[in-house]
N, C-alpha and C. Protein backbone atom coordinates (compact mmCIF):
# COMPACT_ATOMS: atom_id res chain seq x y z
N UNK A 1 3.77 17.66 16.80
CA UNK A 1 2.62 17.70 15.93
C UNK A 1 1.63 16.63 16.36
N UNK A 2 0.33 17.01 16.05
CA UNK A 2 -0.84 16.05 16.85
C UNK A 2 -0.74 14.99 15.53
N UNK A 3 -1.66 13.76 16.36
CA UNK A 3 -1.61 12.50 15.50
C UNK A 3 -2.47 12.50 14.10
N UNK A 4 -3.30 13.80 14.15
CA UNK A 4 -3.97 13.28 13.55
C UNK A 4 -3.50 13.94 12.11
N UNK A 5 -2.30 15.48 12.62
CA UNK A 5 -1.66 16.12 11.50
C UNK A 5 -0.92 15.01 10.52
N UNK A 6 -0.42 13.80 11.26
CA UNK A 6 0.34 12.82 10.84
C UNK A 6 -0.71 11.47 10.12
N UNK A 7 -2.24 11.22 10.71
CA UNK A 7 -2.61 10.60 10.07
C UNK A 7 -3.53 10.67 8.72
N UNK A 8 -3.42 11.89 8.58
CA UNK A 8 -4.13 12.35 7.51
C UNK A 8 -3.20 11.69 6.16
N UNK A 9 -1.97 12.60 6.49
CA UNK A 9 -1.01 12.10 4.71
C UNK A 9 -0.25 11.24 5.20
N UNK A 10 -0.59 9.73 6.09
CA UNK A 10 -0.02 8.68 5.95
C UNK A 10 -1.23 8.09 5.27
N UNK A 11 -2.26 8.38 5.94
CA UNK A 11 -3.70 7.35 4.93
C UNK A 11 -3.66 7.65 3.27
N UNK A 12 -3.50 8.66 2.97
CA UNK A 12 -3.44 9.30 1.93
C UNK A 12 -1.95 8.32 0.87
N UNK A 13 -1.11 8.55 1.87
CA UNK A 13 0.36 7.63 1.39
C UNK A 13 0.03 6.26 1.51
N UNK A 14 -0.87 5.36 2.29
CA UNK A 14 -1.03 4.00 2.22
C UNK A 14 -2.00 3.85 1.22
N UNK A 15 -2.58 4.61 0.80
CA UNK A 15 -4.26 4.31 -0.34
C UNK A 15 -3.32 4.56 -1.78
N UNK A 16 -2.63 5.31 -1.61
CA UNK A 16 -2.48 5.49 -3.00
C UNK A 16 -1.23 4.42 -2.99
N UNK A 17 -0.57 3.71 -2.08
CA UNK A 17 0.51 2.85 -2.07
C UNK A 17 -0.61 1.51 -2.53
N UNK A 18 -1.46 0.96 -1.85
CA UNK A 18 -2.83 0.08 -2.57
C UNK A 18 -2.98 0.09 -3.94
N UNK A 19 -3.54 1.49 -4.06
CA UNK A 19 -4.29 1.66 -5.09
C UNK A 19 -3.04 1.14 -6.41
N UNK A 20 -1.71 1.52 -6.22
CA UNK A 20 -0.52 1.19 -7.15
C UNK A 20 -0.60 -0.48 -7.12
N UNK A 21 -0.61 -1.07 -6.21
CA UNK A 21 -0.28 -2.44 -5.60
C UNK A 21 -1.45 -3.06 -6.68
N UNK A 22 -2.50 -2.31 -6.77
CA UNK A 22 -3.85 -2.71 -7.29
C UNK A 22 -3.43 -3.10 -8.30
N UNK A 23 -3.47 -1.78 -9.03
CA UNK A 23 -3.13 -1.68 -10.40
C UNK A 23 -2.15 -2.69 -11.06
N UNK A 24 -1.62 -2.87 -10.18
CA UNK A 24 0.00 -3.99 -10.79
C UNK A 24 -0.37 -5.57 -11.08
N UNK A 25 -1.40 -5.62 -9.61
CA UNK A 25 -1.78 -7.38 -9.64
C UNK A 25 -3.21 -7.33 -10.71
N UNK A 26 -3.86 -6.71 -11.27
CA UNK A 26 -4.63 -6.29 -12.06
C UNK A 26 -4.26 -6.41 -13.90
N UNK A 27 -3.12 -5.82 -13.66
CA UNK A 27 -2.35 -5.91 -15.13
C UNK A 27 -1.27 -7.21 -15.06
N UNK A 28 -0.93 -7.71 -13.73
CA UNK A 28 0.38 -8.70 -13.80
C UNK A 28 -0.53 -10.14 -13.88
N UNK A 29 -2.02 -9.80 -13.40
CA UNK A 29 -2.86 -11.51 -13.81
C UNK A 29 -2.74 -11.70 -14.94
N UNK A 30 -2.87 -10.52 -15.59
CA UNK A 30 -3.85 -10.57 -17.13
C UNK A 30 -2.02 -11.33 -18.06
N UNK A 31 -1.34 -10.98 -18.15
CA UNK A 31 0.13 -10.99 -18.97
C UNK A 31 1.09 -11.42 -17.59
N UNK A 32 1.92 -12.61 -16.69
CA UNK A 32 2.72 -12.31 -15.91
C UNK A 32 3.82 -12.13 -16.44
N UNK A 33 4.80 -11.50 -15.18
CA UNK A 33 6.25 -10.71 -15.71
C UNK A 33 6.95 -12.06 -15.64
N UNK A 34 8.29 -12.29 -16.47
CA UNK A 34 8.94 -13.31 -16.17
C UNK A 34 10.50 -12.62 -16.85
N UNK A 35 11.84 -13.10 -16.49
CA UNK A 35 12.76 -12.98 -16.60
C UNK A 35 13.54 -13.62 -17.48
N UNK A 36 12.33 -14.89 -17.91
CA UNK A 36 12.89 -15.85 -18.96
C UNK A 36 13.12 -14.96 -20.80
N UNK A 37 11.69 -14.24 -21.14
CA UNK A 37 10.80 -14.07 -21.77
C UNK A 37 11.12 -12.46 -21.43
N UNK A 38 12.29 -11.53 -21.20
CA UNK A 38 12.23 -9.73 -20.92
C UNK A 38 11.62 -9.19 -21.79
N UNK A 39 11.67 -9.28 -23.24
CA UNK A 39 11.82 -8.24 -23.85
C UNK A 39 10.04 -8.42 -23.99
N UNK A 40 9.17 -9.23 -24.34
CA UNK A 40 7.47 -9.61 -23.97
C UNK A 40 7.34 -9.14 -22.38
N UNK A 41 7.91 -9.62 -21.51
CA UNK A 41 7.54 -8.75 -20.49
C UNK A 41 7.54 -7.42 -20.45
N UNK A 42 8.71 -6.74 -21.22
CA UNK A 42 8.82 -5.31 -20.95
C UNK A 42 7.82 -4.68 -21.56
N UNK A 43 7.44 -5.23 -22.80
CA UNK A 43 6.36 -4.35 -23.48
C UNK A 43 5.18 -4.53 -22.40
N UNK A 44 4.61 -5.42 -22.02
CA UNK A 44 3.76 -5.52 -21.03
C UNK A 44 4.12 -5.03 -20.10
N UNK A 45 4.76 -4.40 -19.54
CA UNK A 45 4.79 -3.37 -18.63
C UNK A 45 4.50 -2.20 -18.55
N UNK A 46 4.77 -1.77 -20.25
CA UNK A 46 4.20 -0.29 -20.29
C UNK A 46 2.62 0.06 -20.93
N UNK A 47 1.86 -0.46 -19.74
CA UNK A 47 0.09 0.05 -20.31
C UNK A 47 -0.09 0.80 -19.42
N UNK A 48 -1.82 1.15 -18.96
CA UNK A 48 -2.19 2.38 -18.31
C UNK A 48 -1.69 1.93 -17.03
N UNK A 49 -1.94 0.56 -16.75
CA UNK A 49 -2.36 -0.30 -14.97
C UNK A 49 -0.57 -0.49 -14.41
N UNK A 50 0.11 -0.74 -15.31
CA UNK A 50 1.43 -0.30 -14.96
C UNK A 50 1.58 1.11 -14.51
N UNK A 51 1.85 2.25 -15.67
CA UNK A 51 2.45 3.20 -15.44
C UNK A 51 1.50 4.13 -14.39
N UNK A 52 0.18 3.65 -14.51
CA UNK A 52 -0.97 4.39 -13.17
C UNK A 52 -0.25 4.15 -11.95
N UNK A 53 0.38 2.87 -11.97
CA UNK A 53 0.40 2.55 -10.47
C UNK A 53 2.03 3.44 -10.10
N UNK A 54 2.85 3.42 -10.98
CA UNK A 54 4.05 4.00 -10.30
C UNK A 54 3.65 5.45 -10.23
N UNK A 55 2.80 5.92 -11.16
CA UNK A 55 2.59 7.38 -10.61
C UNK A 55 1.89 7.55 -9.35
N UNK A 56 0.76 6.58 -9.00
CA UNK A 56 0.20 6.14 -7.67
C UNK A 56 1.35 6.03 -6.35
N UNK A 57 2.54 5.36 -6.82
CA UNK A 57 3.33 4.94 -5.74
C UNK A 57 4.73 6.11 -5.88
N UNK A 58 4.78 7.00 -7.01
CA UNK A 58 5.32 8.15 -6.50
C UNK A 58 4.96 8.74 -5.86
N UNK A 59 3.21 9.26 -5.94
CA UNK A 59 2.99 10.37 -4.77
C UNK A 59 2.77 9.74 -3.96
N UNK A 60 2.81 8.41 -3.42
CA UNK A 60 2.91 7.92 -2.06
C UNK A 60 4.10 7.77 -1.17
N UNK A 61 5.14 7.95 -2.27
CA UNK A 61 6.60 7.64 -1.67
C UNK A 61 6.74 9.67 -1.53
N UNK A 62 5.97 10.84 -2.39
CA UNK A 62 6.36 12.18 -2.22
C UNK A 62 5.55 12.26 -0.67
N UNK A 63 4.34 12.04 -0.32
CA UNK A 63 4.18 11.67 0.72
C UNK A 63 4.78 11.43 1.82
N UNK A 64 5.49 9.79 1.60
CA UNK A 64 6.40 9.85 3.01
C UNK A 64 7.68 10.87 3.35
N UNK A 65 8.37 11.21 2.33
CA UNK A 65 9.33 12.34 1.97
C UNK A 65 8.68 13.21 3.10
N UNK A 66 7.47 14.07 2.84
CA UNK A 66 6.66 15.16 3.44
C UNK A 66 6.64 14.52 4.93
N UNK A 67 6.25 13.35 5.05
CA UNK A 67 5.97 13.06 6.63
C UNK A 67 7.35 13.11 7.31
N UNK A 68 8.54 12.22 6.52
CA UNK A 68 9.87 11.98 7.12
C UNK A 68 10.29 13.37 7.32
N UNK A 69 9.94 14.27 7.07
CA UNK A 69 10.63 15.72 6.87
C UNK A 69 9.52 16.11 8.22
N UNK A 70 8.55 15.90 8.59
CA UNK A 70 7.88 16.71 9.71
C UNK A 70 7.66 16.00 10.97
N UNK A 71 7.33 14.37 11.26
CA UNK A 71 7.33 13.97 12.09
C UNK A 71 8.48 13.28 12.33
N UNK A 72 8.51 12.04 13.86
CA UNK A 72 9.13 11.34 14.00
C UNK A 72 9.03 9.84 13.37
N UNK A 73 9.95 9.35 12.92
CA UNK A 73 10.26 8.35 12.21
C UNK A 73 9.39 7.29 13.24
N UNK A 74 9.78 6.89 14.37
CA UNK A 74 8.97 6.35 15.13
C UNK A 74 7.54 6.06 15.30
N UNK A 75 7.01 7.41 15.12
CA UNK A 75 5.41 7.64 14.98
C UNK A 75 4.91 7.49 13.13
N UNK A 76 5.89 7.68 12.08
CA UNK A 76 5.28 7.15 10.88
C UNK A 76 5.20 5.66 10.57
N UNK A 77 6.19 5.00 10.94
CA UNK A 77 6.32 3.72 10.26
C UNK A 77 5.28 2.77 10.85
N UNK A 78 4.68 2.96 12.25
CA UNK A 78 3.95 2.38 12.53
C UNK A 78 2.52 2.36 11.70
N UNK A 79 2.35 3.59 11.83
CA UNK A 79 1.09 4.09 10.75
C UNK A 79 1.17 3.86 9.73
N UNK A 80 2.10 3.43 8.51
CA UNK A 80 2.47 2.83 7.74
C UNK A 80 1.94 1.65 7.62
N UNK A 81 1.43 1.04 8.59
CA UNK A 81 0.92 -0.18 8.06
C UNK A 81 -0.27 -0.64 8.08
N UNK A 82 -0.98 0.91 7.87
CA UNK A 82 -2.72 0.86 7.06
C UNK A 82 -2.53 0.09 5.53
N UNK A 83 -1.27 0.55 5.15
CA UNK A 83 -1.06 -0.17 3.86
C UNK A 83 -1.26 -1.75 4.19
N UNK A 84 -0.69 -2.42 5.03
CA UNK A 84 -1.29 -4.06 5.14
C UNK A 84 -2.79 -4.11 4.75
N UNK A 85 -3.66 -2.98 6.01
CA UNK A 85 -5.07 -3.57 6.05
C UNK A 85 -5.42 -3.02 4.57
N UNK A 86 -5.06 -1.85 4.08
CA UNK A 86 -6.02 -1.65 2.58
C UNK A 86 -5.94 -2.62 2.02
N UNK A 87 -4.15 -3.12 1.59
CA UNK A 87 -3.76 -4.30 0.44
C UNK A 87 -4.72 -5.59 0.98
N UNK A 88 -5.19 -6.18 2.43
CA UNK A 88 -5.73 -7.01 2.72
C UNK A 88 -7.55 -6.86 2.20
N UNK A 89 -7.92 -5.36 1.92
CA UNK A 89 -9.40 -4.91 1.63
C UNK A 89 -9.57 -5.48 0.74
N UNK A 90 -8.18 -5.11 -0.66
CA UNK A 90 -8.27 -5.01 -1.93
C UNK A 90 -8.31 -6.60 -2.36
N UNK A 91 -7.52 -7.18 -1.94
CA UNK A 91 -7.29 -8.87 -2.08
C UNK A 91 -8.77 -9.03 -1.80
N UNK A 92 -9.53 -8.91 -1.15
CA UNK A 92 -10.39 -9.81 -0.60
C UNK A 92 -11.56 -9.17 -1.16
N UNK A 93 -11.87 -8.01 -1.36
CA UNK A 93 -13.10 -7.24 -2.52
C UNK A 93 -12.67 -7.11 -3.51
N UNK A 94 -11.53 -6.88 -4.41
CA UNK A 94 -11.08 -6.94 -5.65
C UNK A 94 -10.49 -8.29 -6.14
N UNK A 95 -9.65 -8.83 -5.88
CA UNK A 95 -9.41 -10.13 -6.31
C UNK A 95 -10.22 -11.55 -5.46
N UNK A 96 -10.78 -10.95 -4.81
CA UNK A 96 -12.00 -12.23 -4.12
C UNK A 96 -10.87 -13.31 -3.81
N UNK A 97 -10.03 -12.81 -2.85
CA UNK A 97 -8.68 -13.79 -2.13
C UNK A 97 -9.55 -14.33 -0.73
N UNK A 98 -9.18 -15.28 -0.35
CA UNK A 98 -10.02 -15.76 1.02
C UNK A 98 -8.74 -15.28 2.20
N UNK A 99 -9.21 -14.97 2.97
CA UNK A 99 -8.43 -14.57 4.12
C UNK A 99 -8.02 -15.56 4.90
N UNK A 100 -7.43 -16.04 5.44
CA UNK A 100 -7.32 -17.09 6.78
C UNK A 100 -7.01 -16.57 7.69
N UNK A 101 -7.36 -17.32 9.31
CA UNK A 101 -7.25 -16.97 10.38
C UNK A 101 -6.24 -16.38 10.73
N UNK A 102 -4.71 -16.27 10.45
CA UNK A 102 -3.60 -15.82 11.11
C UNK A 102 -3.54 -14.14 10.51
N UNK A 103 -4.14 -14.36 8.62
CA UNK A 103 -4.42 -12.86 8.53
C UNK A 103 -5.42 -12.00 8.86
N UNK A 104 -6.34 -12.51 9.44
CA UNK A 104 -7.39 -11.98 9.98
C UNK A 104 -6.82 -11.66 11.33
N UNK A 105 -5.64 -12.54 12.00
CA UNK A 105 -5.73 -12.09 13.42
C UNK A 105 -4.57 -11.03 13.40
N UNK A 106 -3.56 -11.06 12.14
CA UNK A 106 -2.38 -9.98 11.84
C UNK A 106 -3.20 -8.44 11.47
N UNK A 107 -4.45 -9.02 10.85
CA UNK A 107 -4.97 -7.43 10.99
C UNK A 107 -5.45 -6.78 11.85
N UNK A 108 -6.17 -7.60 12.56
CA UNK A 108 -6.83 -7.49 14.09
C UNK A 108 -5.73 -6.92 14.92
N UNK A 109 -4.34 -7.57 15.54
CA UNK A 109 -3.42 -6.93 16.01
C UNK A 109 -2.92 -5.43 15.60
N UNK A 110 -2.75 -4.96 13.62
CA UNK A 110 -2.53 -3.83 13.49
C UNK A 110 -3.47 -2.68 13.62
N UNK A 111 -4.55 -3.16 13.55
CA UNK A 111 -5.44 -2.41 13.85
C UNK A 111 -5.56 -1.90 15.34
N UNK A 112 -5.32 -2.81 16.64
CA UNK A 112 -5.20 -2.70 17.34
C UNK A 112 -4.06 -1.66 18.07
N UNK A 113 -3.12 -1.65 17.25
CA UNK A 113 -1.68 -1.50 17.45
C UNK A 113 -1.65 0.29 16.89
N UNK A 114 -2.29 0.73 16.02
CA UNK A 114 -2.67 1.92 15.62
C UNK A 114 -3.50 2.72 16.37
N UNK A 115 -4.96 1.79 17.11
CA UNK A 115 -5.36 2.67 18.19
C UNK A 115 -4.62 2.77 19.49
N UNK A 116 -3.78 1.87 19.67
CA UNK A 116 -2.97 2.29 20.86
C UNK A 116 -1.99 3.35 21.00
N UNK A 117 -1.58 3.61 19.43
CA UNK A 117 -0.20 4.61 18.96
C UNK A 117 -1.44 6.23 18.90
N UNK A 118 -2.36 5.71 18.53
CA UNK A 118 -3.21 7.15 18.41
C UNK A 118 -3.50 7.84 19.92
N UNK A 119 -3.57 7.14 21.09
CA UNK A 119 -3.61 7.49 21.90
C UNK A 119 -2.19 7.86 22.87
N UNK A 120 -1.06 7.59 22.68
CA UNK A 120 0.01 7.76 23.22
C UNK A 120 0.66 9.57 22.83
């Protein structure tokens, strides 16, 4: 199968794997989870920004299911790690996180590392 049959519903599986990731650090600023304190955490677990995101990160995990079932394992997991650069988008336009040089140069490498796999 061509790369691009494969990069369509991995982007699709890393955005909505984000978009869950989003949702979590979004609702986990506002109330954090703690282990001391369960039964206040648990209720805070169940609002929209919680339960959005696991439905977000089910169809991202029904997703990889679909890919693991058609391509090679080899050729997904690499592509898999658009999820770094989105989660790195979202930090840095949504939570206004500052980047530093080593993650700027870890994205630079995956990025790199994806156009080399697209061409093989």
């Amino acid at each position: 199968m061509s790369f691009l049959k494969l990069l369509i519903p991995a982007t699709i599986s890393c955005l909505c794997n984000t978009i869950a990731n989003t949702l979590w650090k979004l609702q986990l600023s506002k109330k954090p989870f703690s282990f001391t304190n369960f039964s206040n955490s648990f209720y805070s677990l169940i609002t929209p920004n919680i339960l959005g995101g696991i439905c977000f990160y089910i169809f991202s995990m029904l997703l990889f299911f679909f890919m693991l079932s058609n391509f090679k394992l080899s050729a997904i997991i690499p592509i898999t790690s658009l999820t770094y650069i989105f989660n790195i988008i979202a930090a840095v336009l949504i939570f206004k996180e500052n980047i530093n040089i080593m993650q700027a140069t870890g994205t630079v490498v995956i990025i790199i590392g994806l156009l080399i796999l697209s061409r093989a």
